[in-house]
N, C-alpha and C. Protein backbone atom coordinates (compact mmCIF):
# COMPACT_ATOMS: atom_id res chain seq x y z
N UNK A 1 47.57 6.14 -19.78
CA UNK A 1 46.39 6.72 -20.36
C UNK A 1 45.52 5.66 -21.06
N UNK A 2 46.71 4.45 -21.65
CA UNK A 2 45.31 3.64 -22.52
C UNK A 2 44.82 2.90 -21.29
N UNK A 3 45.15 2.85 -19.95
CA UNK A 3 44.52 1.92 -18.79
C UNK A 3 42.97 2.38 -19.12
N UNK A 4 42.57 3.67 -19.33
CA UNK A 4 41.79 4.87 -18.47
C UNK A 4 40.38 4.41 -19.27
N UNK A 5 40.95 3.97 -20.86
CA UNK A 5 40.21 3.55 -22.37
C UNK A 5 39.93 2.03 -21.95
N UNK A 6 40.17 1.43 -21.68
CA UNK A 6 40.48 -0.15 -21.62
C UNK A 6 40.04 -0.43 -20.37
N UNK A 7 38.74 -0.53 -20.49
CA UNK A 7 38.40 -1.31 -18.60
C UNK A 7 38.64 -2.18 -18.23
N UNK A 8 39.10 -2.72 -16.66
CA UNK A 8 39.44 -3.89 -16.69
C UNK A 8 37.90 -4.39 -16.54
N UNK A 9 37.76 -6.26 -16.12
CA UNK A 9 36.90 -6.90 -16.18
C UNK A 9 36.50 -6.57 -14.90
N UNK A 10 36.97 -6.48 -13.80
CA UNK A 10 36.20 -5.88 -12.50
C UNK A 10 35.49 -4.94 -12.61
N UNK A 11 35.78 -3.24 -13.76
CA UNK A 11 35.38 -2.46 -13.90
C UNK A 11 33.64 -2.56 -14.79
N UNK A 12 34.61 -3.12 -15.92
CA UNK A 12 33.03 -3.87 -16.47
C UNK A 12 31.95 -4.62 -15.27
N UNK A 13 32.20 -5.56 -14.60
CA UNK A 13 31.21 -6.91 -13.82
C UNK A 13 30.82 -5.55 -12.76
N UNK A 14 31.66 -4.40 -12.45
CA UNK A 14 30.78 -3.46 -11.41
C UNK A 14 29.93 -2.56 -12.09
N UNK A 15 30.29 -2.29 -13.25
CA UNK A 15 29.57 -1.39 -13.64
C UNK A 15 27.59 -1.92 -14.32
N UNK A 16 27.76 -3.09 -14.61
CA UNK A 16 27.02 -4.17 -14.88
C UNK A 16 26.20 -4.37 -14.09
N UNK A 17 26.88 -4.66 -13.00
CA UNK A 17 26.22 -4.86 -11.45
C UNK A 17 25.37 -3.87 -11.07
N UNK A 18 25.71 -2.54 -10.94
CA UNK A 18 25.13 -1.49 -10.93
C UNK A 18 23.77 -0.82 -11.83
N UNK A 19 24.08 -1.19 -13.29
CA UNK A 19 23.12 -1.37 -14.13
C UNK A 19 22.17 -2.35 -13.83
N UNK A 20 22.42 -3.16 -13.03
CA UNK A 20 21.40 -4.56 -13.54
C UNK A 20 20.56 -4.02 -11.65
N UNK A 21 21.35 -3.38 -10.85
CA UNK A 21 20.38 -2.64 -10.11
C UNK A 21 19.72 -1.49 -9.95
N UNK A 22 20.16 -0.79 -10.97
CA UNK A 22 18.71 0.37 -11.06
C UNK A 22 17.69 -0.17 -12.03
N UNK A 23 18.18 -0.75 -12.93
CA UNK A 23 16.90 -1.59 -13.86
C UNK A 23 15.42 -2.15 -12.50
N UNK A 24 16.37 -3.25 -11.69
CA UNK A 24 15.56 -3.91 -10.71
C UNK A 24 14.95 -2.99 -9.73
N UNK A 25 15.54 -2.09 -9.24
CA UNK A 25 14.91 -0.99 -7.70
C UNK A 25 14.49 -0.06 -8.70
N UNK A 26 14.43 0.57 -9.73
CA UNK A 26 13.69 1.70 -10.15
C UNK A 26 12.44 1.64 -10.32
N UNK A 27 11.75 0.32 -10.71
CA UNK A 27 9.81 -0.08 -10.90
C UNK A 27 9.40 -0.51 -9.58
N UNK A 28 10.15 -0.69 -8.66
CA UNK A 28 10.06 -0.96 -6.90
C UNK A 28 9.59 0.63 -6.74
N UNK A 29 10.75 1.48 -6.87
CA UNK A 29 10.62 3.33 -6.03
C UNK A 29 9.38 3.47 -6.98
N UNK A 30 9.03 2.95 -8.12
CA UNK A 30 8.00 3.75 -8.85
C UNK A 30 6.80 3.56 -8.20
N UNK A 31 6.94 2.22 -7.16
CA UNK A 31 5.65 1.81 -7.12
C UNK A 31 5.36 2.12 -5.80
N UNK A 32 5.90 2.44 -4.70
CA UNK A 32 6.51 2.97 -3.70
C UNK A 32 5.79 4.69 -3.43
N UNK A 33 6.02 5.18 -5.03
CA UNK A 33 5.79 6.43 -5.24
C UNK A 33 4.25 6.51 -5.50
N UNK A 34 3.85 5.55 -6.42
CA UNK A 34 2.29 5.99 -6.84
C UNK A 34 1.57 5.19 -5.49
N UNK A 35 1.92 4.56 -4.53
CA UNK A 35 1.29 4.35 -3.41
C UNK A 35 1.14 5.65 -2.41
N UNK A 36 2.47 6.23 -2.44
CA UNK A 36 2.51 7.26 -1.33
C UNK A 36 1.39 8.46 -1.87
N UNK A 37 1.76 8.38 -3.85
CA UNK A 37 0.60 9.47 -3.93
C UNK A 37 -0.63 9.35 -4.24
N UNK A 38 -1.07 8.12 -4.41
CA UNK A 38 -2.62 8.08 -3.99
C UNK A 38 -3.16 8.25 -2.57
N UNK A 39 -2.31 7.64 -1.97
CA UNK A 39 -3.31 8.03 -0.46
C UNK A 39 -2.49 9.73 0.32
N UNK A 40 -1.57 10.42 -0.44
CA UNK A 40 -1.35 11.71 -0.64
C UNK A 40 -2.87 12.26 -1.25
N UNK A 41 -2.75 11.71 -2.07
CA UNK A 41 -4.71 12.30 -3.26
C UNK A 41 -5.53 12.31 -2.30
N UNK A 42 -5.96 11.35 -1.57
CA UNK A 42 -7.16 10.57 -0.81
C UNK A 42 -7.33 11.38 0.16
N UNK A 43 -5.79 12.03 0.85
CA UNK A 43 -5.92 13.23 1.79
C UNK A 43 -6.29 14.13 1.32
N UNK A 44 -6.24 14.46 0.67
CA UNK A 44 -6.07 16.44 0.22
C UNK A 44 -4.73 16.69 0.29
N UNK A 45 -3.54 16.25 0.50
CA UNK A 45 -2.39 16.66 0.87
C UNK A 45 -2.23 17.19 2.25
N UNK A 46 -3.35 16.53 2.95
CA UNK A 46 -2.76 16.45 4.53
C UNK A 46 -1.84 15.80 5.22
N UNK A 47 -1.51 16.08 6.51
CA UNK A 47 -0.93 15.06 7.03
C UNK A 47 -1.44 14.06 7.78
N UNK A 48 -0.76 12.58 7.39
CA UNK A 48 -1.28 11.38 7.75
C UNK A 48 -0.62 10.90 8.73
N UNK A 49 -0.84 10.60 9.80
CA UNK A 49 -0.64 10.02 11.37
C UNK A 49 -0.86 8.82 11.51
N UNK A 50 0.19 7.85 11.67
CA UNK A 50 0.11 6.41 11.80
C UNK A 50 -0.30 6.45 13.21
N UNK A 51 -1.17 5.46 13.80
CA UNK A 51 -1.91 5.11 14.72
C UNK A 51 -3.61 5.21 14.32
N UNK A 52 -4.16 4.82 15.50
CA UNK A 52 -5.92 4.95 15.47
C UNK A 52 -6.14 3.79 14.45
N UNK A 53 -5.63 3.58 13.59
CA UNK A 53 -6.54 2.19 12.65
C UNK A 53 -5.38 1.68 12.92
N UNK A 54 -6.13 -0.16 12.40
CA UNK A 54 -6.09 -1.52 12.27
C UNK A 54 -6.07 -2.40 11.18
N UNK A 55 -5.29 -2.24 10.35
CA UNK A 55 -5.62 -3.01 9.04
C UNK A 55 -5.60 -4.47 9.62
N UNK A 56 -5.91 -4.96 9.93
CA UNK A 56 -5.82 -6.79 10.14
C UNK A 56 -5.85 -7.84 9.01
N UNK A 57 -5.42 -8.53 8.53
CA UNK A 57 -4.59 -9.52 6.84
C UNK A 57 -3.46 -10.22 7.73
N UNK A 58 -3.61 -11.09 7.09
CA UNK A 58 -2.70 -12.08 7.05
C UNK A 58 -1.31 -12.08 6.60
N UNK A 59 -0.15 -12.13 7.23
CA UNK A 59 0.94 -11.80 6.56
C UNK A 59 1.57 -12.74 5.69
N UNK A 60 0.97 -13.69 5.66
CA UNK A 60 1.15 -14.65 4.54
C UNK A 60 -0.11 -15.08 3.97
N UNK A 61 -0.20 -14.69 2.42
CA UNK A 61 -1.39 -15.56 2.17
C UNK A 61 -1.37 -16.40 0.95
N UNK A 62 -1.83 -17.45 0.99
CA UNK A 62 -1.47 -18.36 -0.06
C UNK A 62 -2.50 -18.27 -1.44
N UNK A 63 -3.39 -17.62 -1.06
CA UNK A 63 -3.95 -17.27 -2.73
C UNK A 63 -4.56 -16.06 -2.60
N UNK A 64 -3.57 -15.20 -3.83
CA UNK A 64 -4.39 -13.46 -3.59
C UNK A 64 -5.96 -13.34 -4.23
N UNK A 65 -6.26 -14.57 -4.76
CA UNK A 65 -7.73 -14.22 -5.02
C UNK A 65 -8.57 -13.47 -4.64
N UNK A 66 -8.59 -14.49 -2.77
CA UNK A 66 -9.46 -13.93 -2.20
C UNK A 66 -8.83 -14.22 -0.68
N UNK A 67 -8.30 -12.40 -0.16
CA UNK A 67 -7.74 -12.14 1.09
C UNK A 67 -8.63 -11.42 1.52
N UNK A 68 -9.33 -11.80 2.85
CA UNK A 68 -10.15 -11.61 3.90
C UNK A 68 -9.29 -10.43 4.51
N UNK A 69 -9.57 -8.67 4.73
CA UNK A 69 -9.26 -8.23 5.29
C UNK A 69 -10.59 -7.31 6.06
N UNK A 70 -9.78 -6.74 7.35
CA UNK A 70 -10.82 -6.08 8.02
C UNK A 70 -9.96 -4.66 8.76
N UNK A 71 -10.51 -3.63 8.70
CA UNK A 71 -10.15 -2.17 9.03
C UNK A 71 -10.74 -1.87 10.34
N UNK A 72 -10.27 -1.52 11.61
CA UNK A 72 -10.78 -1.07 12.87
C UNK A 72 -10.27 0.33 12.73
N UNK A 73 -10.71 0.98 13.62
CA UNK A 73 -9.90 2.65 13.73
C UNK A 73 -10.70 2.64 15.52
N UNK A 74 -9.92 3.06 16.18
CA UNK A 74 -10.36 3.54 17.24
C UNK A 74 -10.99 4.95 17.34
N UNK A 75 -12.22 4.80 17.73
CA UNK A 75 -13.06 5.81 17.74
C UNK A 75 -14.57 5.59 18.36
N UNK A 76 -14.51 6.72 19.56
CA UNK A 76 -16.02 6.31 19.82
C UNK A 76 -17.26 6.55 19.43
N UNK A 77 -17.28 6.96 18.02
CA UNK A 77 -18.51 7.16 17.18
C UNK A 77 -19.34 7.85 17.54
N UNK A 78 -19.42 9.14 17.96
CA UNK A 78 -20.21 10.24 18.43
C UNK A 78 -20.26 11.09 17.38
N UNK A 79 -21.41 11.77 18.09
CA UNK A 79 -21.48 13.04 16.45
C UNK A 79 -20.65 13.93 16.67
N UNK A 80 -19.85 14.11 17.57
CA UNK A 80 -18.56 14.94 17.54
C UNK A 80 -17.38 14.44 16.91
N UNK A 81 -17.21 13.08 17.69
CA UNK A 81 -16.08 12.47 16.94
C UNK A 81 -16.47 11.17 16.36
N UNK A 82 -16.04 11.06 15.19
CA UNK A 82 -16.55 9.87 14.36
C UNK A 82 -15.62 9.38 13.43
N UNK A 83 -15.38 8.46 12.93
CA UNK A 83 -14.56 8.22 11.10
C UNK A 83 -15.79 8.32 10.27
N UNK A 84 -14.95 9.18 9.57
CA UNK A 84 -16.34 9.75 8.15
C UNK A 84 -15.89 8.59 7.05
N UNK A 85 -14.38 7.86 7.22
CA UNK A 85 -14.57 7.38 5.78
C UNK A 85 -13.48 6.50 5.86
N UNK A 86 -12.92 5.19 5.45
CA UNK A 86 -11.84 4.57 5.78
C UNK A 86 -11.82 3.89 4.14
N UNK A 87 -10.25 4.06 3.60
CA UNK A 87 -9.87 3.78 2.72
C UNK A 87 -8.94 2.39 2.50
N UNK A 88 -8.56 1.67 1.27
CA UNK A 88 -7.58 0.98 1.90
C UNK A 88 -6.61 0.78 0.05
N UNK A 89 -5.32 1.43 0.46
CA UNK A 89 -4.43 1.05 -1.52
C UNK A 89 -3.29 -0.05 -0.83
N UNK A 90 -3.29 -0.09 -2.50
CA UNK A 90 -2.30 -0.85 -2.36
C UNK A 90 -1.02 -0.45 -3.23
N UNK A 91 0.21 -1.60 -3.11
CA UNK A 91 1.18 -0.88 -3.83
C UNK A 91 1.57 -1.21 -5.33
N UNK A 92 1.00 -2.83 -5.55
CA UNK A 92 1.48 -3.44 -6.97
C UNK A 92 0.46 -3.51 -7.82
N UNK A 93 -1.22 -3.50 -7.12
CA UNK A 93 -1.93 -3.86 -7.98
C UNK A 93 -2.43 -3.10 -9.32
N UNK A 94 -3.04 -3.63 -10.38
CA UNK A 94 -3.33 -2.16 -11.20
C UNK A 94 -3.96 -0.76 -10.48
N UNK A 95 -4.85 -1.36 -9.97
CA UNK A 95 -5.23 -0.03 -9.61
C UNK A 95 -4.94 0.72 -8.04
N UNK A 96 -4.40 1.38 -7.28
CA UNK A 96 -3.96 1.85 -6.05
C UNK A 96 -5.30 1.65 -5.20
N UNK A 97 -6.26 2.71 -5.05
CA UNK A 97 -7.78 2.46 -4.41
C UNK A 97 -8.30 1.30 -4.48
N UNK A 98 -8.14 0.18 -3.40
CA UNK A 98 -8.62 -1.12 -3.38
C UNK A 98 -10.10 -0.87 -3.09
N UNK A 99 -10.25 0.06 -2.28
CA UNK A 99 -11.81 -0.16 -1.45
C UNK A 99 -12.45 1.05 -0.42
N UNK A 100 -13.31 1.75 -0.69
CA UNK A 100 -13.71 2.85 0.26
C UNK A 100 -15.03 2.57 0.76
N UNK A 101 -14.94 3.08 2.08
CA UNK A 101 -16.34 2.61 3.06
C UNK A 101 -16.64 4.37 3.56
N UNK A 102 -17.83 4.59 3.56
CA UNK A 102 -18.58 5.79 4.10
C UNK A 102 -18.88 5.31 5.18
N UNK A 103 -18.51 6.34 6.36
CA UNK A 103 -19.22 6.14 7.73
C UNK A 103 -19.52 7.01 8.11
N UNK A 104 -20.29 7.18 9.38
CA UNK A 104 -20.97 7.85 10.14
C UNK A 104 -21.35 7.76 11.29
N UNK A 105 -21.75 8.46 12.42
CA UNK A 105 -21.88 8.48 14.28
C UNK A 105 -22.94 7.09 14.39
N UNK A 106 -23.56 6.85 13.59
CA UNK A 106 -24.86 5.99 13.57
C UNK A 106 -24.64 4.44 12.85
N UNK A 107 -23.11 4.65 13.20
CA UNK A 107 -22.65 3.13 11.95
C UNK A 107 -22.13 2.35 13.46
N UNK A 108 -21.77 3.15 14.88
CA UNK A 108 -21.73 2.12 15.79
C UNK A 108 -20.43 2.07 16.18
N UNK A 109 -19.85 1.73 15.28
CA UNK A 109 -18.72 0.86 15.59
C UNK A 109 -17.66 0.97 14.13
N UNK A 110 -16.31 1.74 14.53
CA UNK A 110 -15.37 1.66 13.44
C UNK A 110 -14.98 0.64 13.27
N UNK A 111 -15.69 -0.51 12.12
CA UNK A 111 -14.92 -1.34 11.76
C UNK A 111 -15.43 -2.24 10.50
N UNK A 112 -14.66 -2.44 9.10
CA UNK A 112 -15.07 -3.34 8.49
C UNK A 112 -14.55 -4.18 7.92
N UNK A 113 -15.06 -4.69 7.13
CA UNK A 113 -14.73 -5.82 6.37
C UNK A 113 -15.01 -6.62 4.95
N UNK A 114 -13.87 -7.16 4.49
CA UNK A 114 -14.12 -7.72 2.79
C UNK A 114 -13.08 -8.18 2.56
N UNK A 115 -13.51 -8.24 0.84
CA UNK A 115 -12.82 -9.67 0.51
C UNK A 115 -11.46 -8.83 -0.81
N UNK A 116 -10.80 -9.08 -0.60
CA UNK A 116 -10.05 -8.44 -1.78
C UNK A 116 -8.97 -9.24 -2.67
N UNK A 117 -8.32 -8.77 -3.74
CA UNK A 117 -7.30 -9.95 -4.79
C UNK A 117 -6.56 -8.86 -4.72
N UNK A 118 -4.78 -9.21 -4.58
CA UNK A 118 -3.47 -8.94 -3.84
C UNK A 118 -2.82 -9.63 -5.65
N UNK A 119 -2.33 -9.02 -6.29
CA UNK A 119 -1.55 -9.43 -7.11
C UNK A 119 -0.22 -10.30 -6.82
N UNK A 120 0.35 -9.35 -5.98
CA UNK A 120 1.73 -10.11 -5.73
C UNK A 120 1.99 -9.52 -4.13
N UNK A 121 3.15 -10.20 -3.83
CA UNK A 121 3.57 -9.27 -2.94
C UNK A 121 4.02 -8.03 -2.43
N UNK A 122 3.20 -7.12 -1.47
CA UNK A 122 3.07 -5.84 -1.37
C UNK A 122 2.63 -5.48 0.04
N UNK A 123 2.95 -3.72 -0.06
CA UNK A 123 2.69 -3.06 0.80
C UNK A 123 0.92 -3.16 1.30
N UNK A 124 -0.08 -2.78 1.72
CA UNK A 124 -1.40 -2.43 1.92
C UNK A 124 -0.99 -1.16 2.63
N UNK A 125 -2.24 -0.33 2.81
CA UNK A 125 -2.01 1.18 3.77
C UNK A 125 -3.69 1.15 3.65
N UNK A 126 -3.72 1.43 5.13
CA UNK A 126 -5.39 1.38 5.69
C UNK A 126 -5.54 3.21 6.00
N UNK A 127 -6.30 3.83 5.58
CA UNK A 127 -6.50 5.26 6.29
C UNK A 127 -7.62 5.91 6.42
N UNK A 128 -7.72 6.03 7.61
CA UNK A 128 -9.36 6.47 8.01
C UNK A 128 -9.19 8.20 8.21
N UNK A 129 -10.54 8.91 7.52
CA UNK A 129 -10.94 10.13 7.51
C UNK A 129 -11.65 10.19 8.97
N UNK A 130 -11.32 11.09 9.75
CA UNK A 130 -11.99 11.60 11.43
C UNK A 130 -12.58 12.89 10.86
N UNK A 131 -13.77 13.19 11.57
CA UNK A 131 -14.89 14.03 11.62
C UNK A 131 -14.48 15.32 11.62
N UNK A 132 -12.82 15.22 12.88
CA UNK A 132 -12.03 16.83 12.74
C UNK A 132 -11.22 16.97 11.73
N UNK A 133 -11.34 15.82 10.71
CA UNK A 133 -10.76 16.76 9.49
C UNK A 133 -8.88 15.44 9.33
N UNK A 134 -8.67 14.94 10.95
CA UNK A 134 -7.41 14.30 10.61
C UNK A 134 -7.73 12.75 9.58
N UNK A 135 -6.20 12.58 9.76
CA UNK A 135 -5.95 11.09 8.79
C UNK A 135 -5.28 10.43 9.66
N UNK A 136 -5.26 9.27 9.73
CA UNK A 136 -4.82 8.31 10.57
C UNK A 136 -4.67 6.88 9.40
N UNK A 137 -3.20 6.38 9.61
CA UNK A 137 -3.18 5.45 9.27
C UNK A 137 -2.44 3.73 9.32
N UNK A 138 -2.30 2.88 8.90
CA UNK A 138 -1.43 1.44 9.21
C UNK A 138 -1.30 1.39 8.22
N UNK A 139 0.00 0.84 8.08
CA UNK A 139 0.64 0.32 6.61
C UNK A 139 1.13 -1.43 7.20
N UNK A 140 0.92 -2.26 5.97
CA UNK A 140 1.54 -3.48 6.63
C UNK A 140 1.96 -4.24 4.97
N UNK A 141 2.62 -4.97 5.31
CA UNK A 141 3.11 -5.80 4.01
C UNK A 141 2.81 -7.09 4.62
N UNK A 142 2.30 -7.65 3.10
CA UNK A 142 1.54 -9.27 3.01
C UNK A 142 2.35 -10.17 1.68
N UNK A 143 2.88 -11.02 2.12
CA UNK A 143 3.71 -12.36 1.47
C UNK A 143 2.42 -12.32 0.72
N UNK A 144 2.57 -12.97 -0.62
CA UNK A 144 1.35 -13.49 -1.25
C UNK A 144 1.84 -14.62 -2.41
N UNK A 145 1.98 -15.88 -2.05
CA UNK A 145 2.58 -16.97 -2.61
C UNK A 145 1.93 -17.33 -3.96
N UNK A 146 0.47 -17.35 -4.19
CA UNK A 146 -0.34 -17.25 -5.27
C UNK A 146 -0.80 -16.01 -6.00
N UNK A 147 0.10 -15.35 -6.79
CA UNK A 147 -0.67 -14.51 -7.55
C UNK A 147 -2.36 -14.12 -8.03
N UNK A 148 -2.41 -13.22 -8.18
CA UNK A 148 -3.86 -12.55 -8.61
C UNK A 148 -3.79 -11.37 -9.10
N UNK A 149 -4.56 -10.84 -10.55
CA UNK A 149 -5.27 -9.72 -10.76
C UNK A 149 -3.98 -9.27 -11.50
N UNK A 150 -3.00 -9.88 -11.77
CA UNK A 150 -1.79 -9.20 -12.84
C UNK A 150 -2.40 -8.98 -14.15
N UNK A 151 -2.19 -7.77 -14.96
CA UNK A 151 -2.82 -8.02 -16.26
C UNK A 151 -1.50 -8.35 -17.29
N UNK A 152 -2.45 -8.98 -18.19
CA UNK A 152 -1.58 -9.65 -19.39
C UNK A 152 -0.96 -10.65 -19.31
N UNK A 153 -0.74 -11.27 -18.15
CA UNK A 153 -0.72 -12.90 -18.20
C UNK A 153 -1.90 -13.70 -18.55
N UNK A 154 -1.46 -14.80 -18.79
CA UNK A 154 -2.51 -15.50 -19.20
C UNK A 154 -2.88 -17.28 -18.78
């Protein structure tokens, strides 16, 4: 019975172990979570369909200052079918909504482009609004060796 009181040192170094990994993966799932539910928000709580867009970034980039990305969605831009609107979050930075573009049958061509700052390394998720109402989207993760846009460092 006093075994039961008295841990051994394996019991301790696992139990430790265990502690010292939900500390580390719990602000990961958190962030995981407020990604999935902003672009959850961005829908209406529709459902989102990977395919039709293009997030294009660099999977390594050496300074998140300033990462050159560009959004395609396949679509032939008619007034029937069109992308009304292409979004793009992210997963670490302060704020989730990196960037929203309005479109329309008369914009040509689904596709744009800009300049954005990547804190650390993270998820991106590209998702374009279609004219019938669906969501379509790409998710991709980008290495980012130079930090940007963390607050409270200095």
């Amino acid at each position: 019975m006093t075994e039961k009181l008295n841990p051994t040192r394996r019991q301790l170094v696992l139990a430790s172990a265990g502690l010292a990994a939900c500390v580390l993966v719990r602000p990961a799932l958190a962030q995981s979570d407020e990604l999935a539910a902003a672009v959850s928000a961005y829908a209406g709580g529709k459902k989102i369909t990977p395919g039709k867009v293009k997030l294009d970034i660099a999977e390594l980039v050496d300074n998140g200052n300033v990462v050159p990305i560009t959004v395609s969605v396949n679509s032939p831009m008619t007034g029937a079918n069109h992308v009304q609107a292409i979004a793009v979050f992210n997963e670490k930075n302060p704020q989730r909504e990196v960037v929203k573009f309005t479109l329309g049958p008369r914009y040509g061509r689904a596709e744009v482009s800009t300049r954005i700052r990547l804190a650390t390394t993270q998820k991106l998720v590209a998702v374009a609004q279609m004219s019938d109402g669906t969501f379509w989207s790409h998710t991709v993760e980008v290495i980012v060796t130079i930090a940007a846009c963390i607050e409270g460092e200095a």
